[in-house]
PDB file of N, CA and C in Angstrom:
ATOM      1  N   UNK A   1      -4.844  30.322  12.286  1.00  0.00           N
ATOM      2  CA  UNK A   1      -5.132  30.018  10.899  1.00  0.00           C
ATOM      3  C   UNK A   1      -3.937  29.354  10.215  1.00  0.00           C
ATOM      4  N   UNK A   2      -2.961  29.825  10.654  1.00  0.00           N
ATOM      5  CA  UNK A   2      -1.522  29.514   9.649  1.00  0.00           C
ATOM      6  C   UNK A   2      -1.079  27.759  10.185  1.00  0.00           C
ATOM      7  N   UNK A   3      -1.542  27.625  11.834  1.00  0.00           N
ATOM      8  CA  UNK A   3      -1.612  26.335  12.335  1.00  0.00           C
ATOM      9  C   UNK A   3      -2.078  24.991  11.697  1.00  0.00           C
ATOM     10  N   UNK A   4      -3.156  24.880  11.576  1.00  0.00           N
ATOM     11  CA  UNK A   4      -3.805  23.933  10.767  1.00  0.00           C
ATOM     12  C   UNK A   4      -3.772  23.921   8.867  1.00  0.00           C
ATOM     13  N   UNK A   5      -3.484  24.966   8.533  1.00  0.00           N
ATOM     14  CA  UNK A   5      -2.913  24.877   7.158  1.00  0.00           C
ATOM     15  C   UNK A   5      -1.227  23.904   7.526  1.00  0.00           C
ATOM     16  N   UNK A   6      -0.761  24.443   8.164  1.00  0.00           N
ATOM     17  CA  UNK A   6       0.509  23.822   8.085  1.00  0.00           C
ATOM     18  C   UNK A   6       0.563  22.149   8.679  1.00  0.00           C
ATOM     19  N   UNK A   7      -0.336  22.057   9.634  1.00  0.00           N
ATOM     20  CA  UNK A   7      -0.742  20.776   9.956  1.00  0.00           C
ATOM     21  C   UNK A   7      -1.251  19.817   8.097  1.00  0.00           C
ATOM     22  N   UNK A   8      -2.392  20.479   7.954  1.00  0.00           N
ATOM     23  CA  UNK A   8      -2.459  19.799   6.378  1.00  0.00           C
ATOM     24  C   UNK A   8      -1.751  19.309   5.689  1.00  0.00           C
ATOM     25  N   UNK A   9      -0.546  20.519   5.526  1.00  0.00           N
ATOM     26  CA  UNK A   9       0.385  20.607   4.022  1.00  0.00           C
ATOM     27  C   UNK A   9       1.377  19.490   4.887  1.00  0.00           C
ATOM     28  N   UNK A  10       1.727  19.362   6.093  1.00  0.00           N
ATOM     29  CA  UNK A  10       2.380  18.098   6.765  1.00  0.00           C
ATOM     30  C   UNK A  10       1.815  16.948   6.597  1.00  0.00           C
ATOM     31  N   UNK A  11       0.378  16.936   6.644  1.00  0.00           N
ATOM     32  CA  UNK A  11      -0.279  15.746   6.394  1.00  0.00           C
ATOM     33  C   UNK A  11      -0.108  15.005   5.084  1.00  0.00           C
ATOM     34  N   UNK A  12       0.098  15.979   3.950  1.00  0.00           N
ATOM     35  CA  UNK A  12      -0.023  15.664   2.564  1.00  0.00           C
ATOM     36  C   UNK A  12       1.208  15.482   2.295  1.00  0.00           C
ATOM     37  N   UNK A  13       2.545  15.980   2.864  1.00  0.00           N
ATOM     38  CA  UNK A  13       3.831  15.327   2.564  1.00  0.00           C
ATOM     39  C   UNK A  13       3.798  13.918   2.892  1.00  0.00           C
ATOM     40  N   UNK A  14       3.476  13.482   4.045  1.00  0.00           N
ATOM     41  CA  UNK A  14       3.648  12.605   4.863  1.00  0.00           C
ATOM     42  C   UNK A  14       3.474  11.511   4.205  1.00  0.00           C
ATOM     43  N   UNK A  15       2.070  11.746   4.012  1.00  0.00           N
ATOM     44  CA  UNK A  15       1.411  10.411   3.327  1.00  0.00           C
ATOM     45  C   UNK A  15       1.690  10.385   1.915  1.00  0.00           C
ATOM     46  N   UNK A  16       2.202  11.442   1.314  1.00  0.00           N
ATOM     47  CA  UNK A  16       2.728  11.253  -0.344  1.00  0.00           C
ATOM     48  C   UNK A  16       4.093  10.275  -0.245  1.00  0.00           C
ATOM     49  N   UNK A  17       5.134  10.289   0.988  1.00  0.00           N
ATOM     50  CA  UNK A  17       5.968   9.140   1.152  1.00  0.00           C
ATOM     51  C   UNK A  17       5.781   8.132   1.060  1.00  0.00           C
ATOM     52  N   UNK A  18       4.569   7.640   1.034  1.00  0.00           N
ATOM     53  CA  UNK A  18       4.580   6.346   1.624  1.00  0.00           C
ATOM     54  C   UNK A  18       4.310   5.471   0.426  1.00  0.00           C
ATOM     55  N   UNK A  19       3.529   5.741  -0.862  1.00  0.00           N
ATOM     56  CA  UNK A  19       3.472   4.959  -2.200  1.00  0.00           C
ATOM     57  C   UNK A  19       3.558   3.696  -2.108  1.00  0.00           C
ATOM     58  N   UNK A  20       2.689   3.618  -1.288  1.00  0.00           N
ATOM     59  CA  UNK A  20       2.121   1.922  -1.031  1.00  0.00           C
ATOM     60  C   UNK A  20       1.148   1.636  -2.199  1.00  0.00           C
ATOM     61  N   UNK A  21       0.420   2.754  -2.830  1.00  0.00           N
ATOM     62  CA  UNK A  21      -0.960   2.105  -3.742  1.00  0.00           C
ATOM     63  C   UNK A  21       0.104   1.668  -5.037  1.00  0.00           C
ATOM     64  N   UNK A  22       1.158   2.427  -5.533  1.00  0.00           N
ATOM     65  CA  UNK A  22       2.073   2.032  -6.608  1.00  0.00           C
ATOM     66  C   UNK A  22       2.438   0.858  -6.716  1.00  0.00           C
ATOM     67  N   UNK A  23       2.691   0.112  -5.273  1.00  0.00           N
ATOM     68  CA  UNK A  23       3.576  -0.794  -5.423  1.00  0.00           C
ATOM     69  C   UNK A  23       2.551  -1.598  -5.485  1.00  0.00           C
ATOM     70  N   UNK A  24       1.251  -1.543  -5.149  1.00  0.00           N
ATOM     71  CA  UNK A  24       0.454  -2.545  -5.078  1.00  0.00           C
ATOM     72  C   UNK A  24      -0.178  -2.877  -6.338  1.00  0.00           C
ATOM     73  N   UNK A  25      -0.491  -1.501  -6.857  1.00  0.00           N
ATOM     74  CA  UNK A  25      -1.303  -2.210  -8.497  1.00  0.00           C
ATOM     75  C   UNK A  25      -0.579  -3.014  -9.274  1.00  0.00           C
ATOM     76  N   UNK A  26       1.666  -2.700  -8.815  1.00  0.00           N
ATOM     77  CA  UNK A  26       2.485  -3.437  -9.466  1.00  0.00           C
ATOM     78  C   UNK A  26       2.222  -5.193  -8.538  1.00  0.00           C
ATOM     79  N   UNK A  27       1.613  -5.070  -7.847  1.00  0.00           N
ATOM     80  CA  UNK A  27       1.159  -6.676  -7.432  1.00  0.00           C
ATOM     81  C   UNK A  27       0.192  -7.009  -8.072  1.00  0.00           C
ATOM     82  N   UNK A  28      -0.873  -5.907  -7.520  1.00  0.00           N
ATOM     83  CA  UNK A  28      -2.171  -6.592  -8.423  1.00  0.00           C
ATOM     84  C   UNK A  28      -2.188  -7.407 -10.084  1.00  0.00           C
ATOM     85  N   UNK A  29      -1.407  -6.223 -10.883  1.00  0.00           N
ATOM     86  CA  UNK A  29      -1.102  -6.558 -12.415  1.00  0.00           C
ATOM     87  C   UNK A  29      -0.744  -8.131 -12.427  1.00  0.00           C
ATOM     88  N   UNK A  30       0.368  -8.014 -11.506  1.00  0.00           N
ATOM     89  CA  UNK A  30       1.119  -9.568 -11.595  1.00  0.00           C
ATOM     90  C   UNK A  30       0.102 -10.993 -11.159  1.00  0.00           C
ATOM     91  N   UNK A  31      -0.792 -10.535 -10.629  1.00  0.00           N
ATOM     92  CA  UNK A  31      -1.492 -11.509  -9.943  1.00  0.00           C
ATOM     93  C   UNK A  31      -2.582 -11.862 -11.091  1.00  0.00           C
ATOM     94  N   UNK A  32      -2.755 -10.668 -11.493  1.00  0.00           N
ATOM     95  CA  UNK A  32      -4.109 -10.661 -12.465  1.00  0.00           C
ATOM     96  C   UNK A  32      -3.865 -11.325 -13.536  1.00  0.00           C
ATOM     97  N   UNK A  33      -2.740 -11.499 -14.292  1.00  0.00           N
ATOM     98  CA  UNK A  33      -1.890 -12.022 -15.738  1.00  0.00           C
ATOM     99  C   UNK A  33      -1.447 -13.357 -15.670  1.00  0.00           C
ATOM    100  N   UNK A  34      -1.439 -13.892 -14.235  1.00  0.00           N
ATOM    101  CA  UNK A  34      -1.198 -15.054 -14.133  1.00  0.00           C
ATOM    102  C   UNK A  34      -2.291 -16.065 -13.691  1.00  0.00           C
ATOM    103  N   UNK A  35      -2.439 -17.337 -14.454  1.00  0.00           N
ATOM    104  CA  UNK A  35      -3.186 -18.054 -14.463  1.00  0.00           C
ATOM    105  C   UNK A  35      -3.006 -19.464 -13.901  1.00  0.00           C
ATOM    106  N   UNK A  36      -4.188 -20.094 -13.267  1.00  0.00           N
ATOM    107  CA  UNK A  36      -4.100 -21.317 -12.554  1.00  0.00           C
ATOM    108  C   UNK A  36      -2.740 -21.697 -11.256  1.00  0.00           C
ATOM    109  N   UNK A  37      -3.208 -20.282 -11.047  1.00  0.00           N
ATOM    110  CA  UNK A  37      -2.099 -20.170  -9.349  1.00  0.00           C
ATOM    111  C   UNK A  37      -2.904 -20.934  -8.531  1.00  0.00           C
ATOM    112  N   UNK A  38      -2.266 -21.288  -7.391  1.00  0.00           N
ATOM    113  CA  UNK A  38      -3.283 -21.874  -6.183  1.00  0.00           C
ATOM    114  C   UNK A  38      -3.548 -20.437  -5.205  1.00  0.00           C
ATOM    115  N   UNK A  39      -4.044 -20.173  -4.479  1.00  0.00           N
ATOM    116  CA  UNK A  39      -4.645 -18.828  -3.366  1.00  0.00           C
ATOM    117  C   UNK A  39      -2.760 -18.890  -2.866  1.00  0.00           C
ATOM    118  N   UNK A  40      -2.261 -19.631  -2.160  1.00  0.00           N
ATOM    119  CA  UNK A  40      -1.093 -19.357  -1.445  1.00  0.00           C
ATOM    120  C   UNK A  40      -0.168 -18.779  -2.553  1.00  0.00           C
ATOM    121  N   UNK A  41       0.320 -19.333  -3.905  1.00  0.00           N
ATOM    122  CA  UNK A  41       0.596 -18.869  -4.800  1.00  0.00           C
ATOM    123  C   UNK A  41       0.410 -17.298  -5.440  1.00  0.00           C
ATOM    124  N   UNK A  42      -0.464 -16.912  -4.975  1.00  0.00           N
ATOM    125  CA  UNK A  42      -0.798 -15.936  -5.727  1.00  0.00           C
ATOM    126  C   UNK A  42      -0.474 -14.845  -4.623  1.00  0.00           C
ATOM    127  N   UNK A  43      -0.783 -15.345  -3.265  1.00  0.00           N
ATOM    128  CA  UNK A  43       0.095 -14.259  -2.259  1.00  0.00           C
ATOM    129  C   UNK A  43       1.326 -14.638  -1.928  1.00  0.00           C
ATOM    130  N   UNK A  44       2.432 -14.905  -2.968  1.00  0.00           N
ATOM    131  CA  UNK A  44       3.492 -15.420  -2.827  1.00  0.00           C
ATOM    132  C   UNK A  44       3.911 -14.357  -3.442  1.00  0.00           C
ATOM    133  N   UNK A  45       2.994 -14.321  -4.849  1.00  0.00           N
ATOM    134  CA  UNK A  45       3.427 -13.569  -6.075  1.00  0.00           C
ATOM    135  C   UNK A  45       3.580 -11.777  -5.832  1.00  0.00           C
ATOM    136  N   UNK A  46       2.045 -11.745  -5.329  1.00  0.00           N
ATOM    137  CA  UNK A  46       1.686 -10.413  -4.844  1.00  0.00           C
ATOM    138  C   UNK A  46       2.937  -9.842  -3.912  1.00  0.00           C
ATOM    139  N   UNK A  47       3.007 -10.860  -2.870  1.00  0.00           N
ATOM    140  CA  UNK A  47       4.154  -9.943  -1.713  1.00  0.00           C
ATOM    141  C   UNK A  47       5.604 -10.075  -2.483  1.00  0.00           C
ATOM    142  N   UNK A  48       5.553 -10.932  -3.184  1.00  0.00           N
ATOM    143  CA  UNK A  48       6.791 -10.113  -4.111  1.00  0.00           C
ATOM    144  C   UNK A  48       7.229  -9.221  -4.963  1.00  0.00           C
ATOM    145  N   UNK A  49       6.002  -9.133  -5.551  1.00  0.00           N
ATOM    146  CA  UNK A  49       5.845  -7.915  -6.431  1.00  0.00           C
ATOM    147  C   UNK A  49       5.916  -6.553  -5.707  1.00  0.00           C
ATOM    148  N   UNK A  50       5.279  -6.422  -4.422  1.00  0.00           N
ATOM    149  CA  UNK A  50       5.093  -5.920  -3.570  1.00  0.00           C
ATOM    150  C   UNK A  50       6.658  -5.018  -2.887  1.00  0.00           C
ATOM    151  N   UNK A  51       6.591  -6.180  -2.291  1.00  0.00           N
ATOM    152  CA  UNK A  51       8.378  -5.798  -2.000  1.00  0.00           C
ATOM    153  C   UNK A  51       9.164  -5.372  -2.776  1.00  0.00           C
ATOM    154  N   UNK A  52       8.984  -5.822  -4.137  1.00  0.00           N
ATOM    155  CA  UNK A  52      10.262  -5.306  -5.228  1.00  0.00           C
ATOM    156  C   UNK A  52       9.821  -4.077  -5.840  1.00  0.00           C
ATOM    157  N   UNK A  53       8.694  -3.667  -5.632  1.00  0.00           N
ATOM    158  CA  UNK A  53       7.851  -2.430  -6.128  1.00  0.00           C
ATOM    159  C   UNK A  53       7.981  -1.323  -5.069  1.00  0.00           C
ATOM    160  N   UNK A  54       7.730  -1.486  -4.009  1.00  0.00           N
ATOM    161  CA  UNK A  54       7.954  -0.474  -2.533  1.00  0.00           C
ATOM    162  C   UNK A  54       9.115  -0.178  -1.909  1.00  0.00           C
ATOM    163  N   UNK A  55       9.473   0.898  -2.585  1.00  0.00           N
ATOM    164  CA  UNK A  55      11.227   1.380  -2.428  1.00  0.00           C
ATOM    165  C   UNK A  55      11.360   2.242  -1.598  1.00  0.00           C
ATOM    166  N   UNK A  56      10.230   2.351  -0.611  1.00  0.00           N
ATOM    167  CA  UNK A  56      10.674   3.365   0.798  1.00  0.00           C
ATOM    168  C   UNK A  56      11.521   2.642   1.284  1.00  0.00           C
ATOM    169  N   UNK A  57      12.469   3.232   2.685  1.00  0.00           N
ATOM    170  CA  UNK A  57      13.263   2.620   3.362  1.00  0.00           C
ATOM    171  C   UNK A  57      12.459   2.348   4.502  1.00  0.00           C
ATOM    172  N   UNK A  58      12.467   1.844   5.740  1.00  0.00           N
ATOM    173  CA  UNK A  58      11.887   1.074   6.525  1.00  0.00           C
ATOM    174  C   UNK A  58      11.539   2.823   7.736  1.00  0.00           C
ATOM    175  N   UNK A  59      12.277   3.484   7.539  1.00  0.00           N
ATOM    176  CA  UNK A  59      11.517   4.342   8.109  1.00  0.00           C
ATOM    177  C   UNK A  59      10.624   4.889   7.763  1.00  0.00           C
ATOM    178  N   UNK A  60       9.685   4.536   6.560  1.00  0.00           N
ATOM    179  CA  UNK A  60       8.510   4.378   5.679  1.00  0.00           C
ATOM    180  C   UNK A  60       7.492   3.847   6.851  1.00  0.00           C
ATOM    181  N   UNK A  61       7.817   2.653   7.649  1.00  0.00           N
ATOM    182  CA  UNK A  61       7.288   1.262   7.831  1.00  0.00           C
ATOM    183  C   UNK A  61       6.990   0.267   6.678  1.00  0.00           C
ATOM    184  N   UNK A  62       6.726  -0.536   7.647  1.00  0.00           N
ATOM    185  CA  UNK A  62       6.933  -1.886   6.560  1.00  0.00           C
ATOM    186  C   UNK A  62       5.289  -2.504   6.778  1.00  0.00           C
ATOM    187  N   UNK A  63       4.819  -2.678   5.482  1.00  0.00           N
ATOM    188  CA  UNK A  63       3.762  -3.229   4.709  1.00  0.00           C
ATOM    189  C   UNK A  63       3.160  -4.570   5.278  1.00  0.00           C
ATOM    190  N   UNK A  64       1.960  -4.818   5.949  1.00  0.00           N
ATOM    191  CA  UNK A  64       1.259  -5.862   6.519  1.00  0.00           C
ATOM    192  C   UNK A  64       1.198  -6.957   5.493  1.00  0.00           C
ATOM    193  N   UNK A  65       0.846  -8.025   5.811  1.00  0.00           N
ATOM    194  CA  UNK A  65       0.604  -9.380   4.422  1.00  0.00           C
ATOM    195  C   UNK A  65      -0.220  -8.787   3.907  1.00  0.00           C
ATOM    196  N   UNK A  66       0.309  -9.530   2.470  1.00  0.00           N
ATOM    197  CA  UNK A  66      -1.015  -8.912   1.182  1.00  0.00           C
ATOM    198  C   UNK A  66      -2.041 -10.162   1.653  1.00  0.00           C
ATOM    199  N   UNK A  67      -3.039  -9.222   1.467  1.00  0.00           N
ATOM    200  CA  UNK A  67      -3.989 -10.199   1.223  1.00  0.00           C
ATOM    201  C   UNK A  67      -4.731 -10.390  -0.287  1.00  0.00           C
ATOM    202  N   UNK A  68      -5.196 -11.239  -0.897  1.00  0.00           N
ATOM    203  CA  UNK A  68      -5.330 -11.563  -1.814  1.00  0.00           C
ATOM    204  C   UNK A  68      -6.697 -12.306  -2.088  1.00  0.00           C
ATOM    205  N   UNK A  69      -7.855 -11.609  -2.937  1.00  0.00           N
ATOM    206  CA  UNK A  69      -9.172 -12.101  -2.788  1.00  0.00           C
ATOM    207  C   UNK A  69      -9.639 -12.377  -4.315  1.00  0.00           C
ATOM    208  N   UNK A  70      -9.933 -13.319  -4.605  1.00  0.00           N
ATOM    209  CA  UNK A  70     -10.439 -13.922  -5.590  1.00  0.00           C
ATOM    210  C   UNK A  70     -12.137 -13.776  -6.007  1.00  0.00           C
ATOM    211  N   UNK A  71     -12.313 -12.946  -7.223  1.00  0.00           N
ATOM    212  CA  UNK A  71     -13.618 -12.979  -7.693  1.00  0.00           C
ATOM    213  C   UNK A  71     -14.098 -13.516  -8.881  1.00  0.00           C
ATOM    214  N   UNK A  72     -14.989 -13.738  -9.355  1.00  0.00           N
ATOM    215  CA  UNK A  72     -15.171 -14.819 -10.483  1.00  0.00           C
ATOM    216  C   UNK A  72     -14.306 -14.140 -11.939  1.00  0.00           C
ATOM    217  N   UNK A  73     -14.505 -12.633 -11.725  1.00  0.00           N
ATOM    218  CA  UNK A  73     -13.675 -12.243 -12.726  1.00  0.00           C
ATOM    219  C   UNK A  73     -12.828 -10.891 -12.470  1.00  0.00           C
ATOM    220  N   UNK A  74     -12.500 -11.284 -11.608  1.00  0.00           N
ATOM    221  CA  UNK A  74     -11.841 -10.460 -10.452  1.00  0.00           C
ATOM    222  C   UNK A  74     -10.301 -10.656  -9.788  1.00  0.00           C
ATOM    223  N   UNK A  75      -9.548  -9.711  -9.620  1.00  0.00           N
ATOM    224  CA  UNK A  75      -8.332 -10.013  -8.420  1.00  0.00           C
ATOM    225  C   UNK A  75      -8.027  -8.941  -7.661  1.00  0.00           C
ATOM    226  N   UNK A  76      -8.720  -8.864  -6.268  1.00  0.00           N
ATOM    227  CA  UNK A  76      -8.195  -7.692  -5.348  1.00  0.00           C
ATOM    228  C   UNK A  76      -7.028  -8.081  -4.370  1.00  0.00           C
ATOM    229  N   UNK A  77      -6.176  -7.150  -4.185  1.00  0.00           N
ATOM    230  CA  UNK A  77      -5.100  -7.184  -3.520  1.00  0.00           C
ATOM    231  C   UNK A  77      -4.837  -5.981  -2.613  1.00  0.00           C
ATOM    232  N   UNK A  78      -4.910  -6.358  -1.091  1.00  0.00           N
ATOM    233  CA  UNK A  78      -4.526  -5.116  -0.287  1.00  0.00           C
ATOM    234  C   UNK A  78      -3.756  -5.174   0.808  1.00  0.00           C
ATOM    235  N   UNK A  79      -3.315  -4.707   1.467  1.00  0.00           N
ATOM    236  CA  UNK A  79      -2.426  -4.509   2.265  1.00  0.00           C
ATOM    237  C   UNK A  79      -2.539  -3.153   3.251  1.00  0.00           C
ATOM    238  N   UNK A  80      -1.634  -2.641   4.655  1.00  0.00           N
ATOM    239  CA  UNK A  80      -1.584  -1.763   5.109  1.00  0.00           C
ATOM    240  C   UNK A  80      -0.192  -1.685   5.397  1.00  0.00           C
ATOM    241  N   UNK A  81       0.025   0.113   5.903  1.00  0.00           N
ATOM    242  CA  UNK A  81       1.724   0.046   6.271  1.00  0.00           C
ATOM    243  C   UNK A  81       0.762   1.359   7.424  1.00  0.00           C
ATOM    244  N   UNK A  82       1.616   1.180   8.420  1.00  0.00           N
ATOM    245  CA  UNK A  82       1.562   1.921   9.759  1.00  0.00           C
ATOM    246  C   UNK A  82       3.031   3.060   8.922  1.00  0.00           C
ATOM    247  N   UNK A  83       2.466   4.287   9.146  1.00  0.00           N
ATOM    248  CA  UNK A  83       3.552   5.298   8.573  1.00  0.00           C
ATOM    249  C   UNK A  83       3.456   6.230   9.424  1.00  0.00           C
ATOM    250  N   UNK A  84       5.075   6.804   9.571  1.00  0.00           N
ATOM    251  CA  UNK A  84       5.735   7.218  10.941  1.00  0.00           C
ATOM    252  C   UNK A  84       5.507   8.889  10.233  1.00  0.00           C
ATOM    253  N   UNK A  85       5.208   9.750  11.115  1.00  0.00           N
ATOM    254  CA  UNK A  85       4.772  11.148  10.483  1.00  0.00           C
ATOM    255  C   UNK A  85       6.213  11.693  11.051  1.00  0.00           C
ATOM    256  N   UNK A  86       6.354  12.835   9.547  1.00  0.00           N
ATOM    257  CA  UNK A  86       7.471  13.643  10.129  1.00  0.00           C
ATOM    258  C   UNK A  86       6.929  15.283  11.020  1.00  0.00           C
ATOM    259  N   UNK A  87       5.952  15.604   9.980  1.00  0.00           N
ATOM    260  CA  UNK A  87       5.699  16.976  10.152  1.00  0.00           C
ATOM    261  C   UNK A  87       4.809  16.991  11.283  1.00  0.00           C
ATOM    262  N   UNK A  88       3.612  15.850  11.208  1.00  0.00           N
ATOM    263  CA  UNK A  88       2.562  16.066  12.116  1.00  0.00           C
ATOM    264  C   UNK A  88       2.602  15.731  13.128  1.00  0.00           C
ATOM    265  N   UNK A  89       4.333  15.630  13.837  1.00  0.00           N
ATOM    266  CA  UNK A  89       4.567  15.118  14.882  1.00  0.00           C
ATOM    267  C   UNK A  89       4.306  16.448  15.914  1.00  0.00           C
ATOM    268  N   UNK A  90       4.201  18.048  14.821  1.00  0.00           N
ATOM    269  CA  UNK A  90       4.199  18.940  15.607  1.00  0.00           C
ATOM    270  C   UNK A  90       2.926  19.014  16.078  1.00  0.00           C
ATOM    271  N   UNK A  91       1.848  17.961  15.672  1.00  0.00           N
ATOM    272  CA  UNK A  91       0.916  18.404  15.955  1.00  0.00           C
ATOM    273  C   UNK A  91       0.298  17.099  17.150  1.00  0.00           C
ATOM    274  N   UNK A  92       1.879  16.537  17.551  1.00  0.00           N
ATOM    275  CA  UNK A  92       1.249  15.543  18.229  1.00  0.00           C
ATOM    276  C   UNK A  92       0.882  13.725  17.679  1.00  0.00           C
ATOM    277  N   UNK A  93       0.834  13.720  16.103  1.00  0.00           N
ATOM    278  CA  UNK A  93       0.794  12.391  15.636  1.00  0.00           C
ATOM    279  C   UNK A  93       1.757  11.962  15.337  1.00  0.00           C
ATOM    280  N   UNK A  94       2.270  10.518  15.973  1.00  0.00           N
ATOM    281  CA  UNK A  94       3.317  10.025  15.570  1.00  0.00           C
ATOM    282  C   UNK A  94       3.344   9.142  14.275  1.00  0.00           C
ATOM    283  N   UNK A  95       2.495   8.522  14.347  1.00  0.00           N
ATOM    284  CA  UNK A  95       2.048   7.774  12.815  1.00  0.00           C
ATOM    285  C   UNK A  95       0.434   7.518  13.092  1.00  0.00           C
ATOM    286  N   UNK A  96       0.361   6.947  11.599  1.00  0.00           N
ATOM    287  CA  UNK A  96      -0.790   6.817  11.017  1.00  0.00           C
ATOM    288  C   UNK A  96      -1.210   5.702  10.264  1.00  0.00           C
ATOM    289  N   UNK A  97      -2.003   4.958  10.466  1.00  0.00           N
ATOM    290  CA  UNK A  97      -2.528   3.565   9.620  1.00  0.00           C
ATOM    291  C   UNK A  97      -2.936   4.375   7.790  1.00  0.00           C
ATOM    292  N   UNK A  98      -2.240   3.345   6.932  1.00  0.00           N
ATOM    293  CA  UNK A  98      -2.466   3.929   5.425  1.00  0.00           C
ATOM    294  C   UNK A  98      -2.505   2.191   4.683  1.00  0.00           C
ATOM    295  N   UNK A  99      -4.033   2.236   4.151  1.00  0.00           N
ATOM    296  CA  UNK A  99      -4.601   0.974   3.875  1.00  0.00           C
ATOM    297  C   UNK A  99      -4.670   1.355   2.001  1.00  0.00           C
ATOM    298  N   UNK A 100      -4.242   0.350   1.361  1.00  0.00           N
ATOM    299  CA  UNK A 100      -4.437   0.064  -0.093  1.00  0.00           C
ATOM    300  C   UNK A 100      -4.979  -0.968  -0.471  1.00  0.00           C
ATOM    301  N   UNK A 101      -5.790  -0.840  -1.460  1.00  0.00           N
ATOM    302  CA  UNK A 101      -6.304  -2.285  -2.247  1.00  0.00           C
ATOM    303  C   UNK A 101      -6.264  -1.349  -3.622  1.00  0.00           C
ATOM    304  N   UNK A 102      -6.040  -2.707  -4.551  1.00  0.00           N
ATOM    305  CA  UNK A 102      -5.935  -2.660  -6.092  1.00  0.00           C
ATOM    306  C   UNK A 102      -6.671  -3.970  -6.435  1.00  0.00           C
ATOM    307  N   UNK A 103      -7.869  -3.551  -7.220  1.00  0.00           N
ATOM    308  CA  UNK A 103      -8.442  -4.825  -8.476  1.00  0.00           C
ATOM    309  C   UNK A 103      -8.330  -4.691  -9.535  1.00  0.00           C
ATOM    310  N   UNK A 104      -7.544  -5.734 -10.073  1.00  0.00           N
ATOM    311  CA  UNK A 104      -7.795  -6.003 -11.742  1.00  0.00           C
ATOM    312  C   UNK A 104      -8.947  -6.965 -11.768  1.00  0.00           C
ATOM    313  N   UNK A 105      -9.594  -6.503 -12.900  1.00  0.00           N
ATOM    314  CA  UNK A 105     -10.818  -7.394 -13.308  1.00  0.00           C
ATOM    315  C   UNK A 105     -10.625  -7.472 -15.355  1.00  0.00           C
ATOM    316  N   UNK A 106     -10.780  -8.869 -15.268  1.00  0.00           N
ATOM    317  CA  UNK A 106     -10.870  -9.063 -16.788  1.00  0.00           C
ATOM    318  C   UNK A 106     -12.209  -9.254 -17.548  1.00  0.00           C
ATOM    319  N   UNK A 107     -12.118  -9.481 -18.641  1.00  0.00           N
ATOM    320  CA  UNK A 107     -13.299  -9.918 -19.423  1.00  0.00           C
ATOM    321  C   UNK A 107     -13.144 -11.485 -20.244  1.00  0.00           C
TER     322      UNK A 107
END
């Protein structure tokens, strides 16, 4: 019983490190406020925002290309980071895929 509780409460540290969705809505915002970007532009913007927003250190892992999707009144932005487990290594996992998307949508 005490096994898999502690597996959990490892699980939930783990992945509370990783604050990939933070850094991303701080992309999304930026993407969303700016107007008459071209598509490459706007994942220029995003992975910078991105980067300057995501203050883990690299034993975090490091964050896949943003991708960046355009809707008529819409801006989704997502990304993944492969994250290296500390706790749930007792249970055998070394890391774990952790996927984010953020949309701003205007009126």
């Amino acid at each position: 019983m005490l096994v898999p509780l502690a597996v959990a409460a490892g699980a939930g540290l783990d992945f509370s490190r990783a604050r990939i969705g933070e850094a991303l809505d701080a992309a999304g915002l930026a993407v969303g406020a700016a107007s008459g970007l071209s598509t490459q532009q706007m994942q220029t913007l995003a992975r910078d925002y991105l980067n300057a927003n995501y203050k883990a250190d690299k034993s975090f892992g490091t964050p896949a290309a943003v991708i960046v999707t355009e809707g008529t009144d819409s801006v989704t932005v997502s990304t993944s980071v492969n994250v290296p487990m500390t706790l749930m290594t007792l249970a055998g996992v070394k890391s774990l895929p952790v996927s984010a998307s953020s949309q701003v949508v205007w009126c």
